[in-house]
Protein backbone atom coordinates (compact mmCIF):
# COMPACT_ATOMS: atom_id res chain seq x y z
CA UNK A 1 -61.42 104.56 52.86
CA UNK A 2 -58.26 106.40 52.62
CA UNK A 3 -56.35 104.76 55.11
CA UNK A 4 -57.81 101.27 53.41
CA UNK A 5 -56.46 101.88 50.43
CA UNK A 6 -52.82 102.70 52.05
CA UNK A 7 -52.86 99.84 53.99
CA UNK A 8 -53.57 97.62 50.57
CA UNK A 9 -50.73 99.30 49.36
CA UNK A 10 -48.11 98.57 51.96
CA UNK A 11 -49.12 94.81 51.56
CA UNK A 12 -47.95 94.96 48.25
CA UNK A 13 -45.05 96.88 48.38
CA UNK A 14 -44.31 94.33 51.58
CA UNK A 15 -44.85 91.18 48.86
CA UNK A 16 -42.86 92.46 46.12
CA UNK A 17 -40.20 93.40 48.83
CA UNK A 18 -40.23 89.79 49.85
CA UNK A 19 -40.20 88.19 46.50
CA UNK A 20 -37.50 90.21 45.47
CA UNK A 21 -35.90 88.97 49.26
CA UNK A 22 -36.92 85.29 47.85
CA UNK A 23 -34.99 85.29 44.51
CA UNK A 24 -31.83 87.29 45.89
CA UNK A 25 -31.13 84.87 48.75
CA UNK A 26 -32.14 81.95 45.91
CA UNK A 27 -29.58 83.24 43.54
CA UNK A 28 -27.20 83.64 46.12
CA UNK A 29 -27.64 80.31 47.04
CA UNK A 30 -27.25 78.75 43.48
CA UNK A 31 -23.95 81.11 43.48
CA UNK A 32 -22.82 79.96 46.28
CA UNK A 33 -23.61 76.17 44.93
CA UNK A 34 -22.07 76.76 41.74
CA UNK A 35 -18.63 77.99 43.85
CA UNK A 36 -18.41 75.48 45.91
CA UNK A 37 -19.21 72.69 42.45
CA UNK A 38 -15.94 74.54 40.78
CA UNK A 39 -13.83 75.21 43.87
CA UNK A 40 -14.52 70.94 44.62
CA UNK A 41 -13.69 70.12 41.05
CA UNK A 42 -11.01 72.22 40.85
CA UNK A 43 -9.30 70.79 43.86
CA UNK A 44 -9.99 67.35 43.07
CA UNK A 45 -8.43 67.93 39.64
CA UNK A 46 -5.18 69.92 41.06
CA UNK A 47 -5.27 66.78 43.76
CA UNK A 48 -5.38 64.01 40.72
CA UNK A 49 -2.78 66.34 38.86
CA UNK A 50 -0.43 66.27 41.65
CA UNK A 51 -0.55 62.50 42.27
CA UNK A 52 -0.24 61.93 38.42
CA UNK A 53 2.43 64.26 38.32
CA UNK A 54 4.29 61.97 40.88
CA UNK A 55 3.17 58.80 38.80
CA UNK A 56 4.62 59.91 35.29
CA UNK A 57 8.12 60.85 37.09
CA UNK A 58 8.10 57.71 38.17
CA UNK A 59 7.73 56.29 34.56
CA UNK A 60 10.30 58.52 33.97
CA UNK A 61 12.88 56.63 37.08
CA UNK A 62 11.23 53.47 35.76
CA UNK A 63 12.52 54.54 32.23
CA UNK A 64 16.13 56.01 33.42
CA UNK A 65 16.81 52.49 35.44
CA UNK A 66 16.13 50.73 32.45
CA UNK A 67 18.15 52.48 29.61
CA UNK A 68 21.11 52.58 32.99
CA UNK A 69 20.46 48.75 32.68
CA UNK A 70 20.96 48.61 28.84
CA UNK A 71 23.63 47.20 27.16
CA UNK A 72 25.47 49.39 24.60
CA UNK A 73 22.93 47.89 21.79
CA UNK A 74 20.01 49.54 21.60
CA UNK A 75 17.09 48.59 18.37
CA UNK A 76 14.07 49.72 18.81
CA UNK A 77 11.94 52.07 20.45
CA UNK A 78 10.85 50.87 23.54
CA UNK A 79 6.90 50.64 24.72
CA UNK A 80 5.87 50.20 28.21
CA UNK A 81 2.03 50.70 29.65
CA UNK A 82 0.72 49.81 33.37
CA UNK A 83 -2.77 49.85 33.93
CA UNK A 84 -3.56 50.72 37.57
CA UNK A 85 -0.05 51.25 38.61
CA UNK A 86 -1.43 51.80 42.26
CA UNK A 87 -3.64 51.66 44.76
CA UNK A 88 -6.93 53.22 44.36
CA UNK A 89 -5.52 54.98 40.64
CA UNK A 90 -7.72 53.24 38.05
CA UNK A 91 -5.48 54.88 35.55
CA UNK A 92 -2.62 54.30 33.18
CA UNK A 93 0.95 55.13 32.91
CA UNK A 94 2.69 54.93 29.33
CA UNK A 95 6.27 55.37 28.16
CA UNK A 96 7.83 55.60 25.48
CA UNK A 97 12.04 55.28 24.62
CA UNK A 98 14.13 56.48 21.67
CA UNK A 99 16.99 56.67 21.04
CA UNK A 100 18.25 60.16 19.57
CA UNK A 101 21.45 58.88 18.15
CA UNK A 102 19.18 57.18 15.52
CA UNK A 103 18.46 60.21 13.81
CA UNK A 104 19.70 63.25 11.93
CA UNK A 105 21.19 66.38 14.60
CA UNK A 106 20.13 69.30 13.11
CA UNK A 107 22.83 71.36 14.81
CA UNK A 108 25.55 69.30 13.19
CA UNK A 109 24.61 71.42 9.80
CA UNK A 110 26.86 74.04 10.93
CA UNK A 111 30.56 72.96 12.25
CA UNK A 112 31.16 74.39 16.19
CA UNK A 113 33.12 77.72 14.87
CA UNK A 114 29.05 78.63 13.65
CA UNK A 115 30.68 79.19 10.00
CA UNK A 116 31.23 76.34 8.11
CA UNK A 117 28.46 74.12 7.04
CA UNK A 118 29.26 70.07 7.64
CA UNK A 119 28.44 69.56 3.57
CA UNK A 120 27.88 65.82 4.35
CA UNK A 121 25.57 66.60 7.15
CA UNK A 122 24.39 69.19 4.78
CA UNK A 123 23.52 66.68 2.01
CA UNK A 124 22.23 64.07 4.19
CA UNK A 125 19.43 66.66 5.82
CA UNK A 126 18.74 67.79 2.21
CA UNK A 127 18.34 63.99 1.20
CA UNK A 128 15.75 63.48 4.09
CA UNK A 129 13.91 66.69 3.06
CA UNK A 130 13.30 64.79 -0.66
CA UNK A 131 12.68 61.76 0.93
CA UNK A 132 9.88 63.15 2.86
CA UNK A 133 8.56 65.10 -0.48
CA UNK A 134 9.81 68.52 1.47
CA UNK A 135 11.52 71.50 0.15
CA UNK A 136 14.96 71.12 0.26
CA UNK A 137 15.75 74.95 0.94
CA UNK A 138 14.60 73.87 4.51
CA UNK A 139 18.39 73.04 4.88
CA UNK A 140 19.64 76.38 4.08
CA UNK A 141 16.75 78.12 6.59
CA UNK A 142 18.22 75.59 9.13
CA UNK A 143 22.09 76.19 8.44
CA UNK A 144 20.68 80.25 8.49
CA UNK A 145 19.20 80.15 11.84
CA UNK A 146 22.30 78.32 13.10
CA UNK A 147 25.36 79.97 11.62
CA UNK A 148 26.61 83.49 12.88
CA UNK A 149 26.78 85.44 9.65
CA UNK A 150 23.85 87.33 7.97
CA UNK A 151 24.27 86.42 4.75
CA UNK A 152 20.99 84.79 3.57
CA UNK A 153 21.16 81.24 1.91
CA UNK A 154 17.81 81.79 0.24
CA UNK A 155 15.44 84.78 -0.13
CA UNK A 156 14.49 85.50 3.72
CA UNK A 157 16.34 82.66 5.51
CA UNK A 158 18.36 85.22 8.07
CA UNK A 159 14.69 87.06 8.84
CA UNK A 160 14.69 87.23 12.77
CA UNK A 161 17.29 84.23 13.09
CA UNK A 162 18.98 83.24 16.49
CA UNK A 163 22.60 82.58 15.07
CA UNK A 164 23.05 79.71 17.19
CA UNK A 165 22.24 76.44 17.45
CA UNK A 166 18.88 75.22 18.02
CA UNK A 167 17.94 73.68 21.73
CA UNK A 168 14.76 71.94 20.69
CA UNK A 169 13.00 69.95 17.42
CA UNK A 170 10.35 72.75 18.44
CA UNK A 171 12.05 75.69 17.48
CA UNK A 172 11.65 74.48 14.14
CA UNK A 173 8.80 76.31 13.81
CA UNK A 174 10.10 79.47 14.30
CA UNK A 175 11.86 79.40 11.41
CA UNK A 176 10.87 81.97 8.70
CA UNK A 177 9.50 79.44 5.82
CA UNK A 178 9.27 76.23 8.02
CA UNK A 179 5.16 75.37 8.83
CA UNK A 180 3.59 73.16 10.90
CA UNK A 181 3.01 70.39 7.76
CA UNK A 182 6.91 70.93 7.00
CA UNK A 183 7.31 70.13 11.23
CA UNK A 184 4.79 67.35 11.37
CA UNK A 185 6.93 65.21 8.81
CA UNK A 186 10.20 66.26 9.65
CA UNK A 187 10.24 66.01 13.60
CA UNK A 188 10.27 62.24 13.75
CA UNK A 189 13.41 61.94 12.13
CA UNK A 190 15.20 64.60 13.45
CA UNK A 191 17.08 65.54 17.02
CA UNK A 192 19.10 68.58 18.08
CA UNK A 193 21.31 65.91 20.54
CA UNK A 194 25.00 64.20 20.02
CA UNK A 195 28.35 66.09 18.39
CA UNK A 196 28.22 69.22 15.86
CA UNK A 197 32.11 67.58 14.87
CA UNK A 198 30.15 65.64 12.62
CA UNK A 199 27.04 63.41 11.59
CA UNK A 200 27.17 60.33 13.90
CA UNK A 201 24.31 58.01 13.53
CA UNK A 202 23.25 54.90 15.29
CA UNK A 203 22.95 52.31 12.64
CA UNK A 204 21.12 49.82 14.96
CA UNK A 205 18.17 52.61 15.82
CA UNK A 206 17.83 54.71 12.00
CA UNK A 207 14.82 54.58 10.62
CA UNK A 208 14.39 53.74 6.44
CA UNK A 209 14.46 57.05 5.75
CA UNK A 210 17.63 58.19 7.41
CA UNK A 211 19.27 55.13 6.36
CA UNK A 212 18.81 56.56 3.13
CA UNK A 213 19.64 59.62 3.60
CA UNK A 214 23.47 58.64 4.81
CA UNK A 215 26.03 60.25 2.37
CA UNK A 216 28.62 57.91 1.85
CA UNK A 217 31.68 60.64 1.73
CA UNK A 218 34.20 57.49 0.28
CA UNK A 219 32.18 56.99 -2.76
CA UNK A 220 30.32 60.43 -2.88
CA UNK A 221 26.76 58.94 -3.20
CA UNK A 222 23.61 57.57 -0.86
CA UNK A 223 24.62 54.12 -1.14
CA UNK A 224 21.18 52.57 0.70
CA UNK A 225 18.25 52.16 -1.41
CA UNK A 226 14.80 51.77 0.14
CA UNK A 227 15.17 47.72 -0.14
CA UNK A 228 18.53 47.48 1.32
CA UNK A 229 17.44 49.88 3.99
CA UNK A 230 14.58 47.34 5.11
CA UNK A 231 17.01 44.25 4.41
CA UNK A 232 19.05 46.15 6.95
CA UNK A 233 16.33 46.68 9.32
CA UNK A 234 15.28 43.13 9.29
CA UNK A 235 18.95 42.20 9.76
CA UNK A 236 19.48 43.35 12.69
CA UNK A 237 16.16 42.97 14.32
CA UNK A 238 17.94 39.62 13.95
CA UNK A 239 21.10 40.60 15.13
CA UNK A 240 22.35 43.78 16.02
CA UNK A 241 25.47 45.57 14.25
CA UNK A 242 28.14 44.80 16.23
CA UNK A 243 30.75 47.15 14.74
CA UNK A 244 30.69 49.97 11.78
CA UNK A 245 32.72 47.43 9.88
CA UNK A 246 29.74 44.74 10.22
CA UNK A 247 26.92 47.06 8.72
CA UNK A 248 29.63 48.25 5.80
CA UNK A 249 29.76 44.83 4.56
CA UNK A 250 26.31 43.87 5.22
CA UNK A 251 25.57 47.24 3.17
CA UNK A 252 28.65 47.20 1.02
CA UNK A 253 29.69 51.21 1.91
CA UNK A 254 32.10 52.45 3.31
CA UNK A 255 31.31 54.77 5.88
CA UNK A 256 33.99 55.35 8.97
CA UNK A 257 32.90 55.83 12.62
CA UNK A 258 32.70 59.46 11.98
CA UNK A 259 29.79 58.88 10.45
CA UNK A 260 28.33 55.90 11.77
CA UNK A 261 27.74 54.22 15.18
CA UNK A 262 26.54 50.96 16.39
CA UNK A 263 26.06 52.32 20.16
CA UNK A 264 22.80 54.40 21.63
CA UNK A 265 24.09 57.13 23.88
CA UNK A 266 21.30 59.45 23.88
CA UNK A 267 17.95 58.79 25.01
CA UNK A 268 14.15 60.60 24.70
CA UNK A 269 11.62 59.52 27.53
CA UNK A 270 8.00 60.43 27.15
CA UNK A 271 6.27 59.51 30.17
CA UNK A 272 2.28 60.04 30.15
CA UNK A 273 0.44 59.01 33.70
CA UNK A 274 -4.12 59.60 32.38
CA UNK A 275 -7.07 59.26 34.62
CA UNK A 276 -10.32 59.87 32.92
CA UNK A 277 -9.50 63.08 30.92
CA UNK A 278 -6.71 64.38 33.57
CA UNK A 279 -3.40 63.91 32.42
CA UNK A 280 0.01 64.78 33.27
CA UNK A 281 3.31 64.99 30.81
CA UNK A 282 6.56 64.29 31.24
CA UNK A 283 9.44 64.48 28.31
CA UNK A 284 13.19 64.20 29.06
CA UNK A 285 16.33 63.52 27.03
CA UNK A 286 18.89 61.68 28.85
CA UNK A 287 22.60 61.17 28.00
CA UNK A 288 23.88 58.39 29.42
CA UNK A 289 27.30 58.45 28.44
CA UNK A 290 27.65 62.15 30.69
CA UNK A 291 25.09 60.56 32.97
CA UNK A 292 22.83 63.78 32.56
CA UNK A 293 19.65 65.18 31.63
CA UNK A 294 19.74 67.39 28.47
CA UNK A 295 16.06 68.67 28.54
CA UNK A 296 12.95 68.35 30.85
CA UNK A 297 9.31 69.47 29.94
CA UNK A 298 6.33 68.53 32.11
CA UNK A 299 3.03 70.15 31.64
């Protein structure tokens, strides 16, 4: 009876032994499933990020050619899209072109020697600010993190500064004072590209607001009103300034070619190649006058 009862037992320890045999090898298995799930999709998505990595640089070539192409007038930013750019890619490749001259250099606030403020660069930022319902201090945090002295414009400005110029529209935001609202509004309109000798803008490429903004130095005021500055626009939509002299007298100012241009020389490319919810990223600023790229960022 004894030995009936311990060989009962055995075959249960022997079941539970198996069972527990059973749902190790069956979790195993689902682990080993799962791994193999990931480690797929994660190769297929590096292998789709590589070959749209390849596409959006060649938006960006596409883009390069065409601004090499160009001829020195330049008025409007330029969209491009191709669906299905290639074989067995049921994608899309976008790109966008603007022209940095067209906007306010940040880093021509403070003259080269990093202690003298540009006052007409100075007023021109500060008259963008108000435009865009901003507070105007934002100059002086700006003209702070660029110059090379310590001596705070306004209550915090040289917190942490760099005390040189700034290399991207990004580094706006780290800027004691300056949020991501104040950087959302600003950054369309703003560039840290062209000469700190002074404030040079494209007049065939400014948007209203920077139109505005321009601080006519010969009569001491900001000479373009919101109409004029669309009258503008549509003129040369039209026809494109051909000289400073042309937009003076279409605009009755007097600004010299210190201030103003009617050339682009300095583009932004933003190349974006998507398939499905995989994308790849591609910005660059090229200056074709020193046939060179400023900046590149992919990611």
């Amino acid at each position: 009876m004894a030995n009936q009862f311990k060989f009962k037992n055995q075959k249960g320890i022997a079941l539970v032994i198996v069972l527990l045999v059973l749902a190790l090898l069956t979790a195993m298995v689902v682990e080993f499933s799962y791994r193999v799930y990931t480690g797929t999709n994660d190769l297929y998505n590096w292998r789709d990020s590589q070959r749209l990595s390849l596409l959006a640089k060649s938006g960006i070539n596409l883009a390069v050619r065409y601004i090499k192409n160009l001829n020195d007038k330049f008025t409007d930013t330029v969209d491009m899209s191709f669906k299905e750019p290639s074989e067995n890619f049921n994608g899309e490749i976008i790109i966008k072109i603007e022209d940095e001259t067209g906007k306010i250099n940040l880093n021509s606030l403070v003259y080269p020697d990093g202690r003298t403020i540009n006052v007409t660069a100075y007023k021109s930022f500060q008259k963008l600010l108000e435009l865009l319902s901003l507070d105007k201090t934002i100059a002086d945090r700006v003209v702070d993190w660029i110059d090379i002295d310590t001596t705070p414009c306004v209550t915090g400005s040289e917190n942490m500064t760099k005390n040189s110029i700034l290399s991207s529209v990004d580094e706006l935001l780290l800027i004691n004072g300056i949020n991501r609202s104040d950087y959302d509004k600003l950054s369309p309109y703003v560039t840290v590209y062209g000469t700190r000798d002074n404030l040079i803008i494209n007049i065939n490429t400014a948007g209203e607001f920077v139109l505005m903004s321009l601080f006519d130095q010969g009569k001491g005021i900001f000479p373009v009103t919101k109409d004029k500055a669309n009258i503008l626009i549509q003129r040369r939509k039209a026809k494109s300034f051909e000289t400073y002299h042309d937009f003076n007298l279409e605009a009755g100012t007097s600004f010299s070619a210190n201030q103003i241009t009617d050339k682009a020389s300095i583009f932004s490319i933003h190349a974006i190649a998507s398939n499905g919810n995989i994308k790849r990223i591609i910005d660059i600023v090229l200056n074709k006058d020193k046939g060179r790229i400023e900046y590149w960022r992919e990611y």
